[in-house]
Protein backbone atom coordinates (compact mmCIF):
# COMPACT_ATOMS: atom_id res chain seq x y z
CA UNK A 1 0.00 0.00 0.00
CA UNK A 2 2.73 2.28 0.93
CA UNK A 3 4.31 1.97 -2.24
CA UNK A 4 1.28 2.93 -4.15
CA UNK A 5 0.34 5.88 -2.23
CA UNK A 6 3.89 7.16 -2.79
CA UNK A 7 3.61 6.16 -6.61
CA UNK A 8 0.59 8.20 -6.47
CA UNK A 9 1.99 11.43 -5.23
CA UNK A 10 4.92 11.19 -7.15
CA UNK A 11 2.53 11.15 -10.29
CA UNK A 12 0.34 14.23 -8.54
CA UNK A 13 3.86 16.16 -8.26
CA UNK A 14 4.91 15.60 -11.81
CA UNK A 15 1.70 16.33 -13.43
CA UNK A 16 1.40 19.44 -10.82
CA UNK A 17 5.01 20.59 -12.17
CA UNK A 18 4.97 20.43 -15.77
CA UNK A 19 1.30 22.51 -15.45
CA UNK A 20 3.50 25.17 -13.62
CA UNK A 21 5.58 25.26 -16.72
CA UNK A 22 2.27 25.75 -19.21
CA UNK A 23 2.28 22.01 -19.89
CA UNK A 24 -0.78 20.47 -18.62
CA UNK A 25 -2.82 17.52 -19.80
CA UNK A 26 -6.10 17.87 -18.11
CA UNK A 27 -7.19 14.56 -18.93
CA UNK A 28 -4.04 13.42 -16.81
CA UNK A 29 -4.92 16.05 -14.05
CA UNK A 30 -8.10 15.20 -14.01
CA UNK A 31 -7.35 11.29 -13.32
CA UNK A 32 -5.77 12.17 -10.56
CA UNK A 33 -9.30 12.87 -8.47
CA UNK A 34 -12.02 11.25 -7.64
CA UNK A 35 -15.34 10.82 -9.73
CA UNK A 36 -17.26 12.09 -6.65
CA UNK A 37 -16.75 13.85 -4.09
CA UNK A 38 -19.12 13.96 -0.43
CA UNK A 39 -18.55 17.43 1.50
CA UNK A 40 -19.85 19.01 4.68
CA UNK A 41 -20.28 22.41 6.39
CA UNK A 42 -22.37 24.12 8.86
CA UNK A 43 -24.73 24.19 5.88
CA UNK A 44 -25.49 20.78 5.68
CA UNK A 45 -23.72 17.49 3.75
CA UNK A 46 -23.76 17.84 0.03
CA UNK A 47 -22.34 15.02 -2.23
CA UNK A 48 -21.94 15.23 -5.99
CA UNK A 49 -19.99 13.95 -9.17
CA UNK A 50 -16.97 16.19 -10.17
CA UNK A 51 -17.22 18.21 -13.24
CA UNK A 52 -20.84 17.53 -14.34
CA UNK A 53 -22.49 20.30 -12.22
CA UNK A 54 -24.90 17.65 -10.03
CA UNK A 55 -25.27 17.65 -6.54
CA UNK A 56 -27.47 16.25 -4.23
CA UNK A 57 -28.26 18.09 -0.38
């Protein structure tokens, strides 16, 4: 597992350096998240796909 999650940030840290330098593949960036997402604030719990605009209360 460790090796992984380290394999993983190392790929996060690349992708996140060559966009510093203009040269971003947001296909690639965008692999690196999750499809949804569940988030929570004095407002209530909301969860919701990324990048489609849906949510649910």
């Amino acid at each position: 597992m460790e090796s992984a999650i380290r394999a993983f940030f190392g790929r996060y840290a690349a992708v996140f350096n060559r966009a510093l330098h203009g040269e971003i593949d947001m296909d690639e960036a965008a692999s690196l998240y999750a499809p949804e997402f569940i988030a929570a604030s004095p407002q209530g719990v909301m969860a919701g796909k990324n990048d489609d605009g849906s949510s649910t209360p």
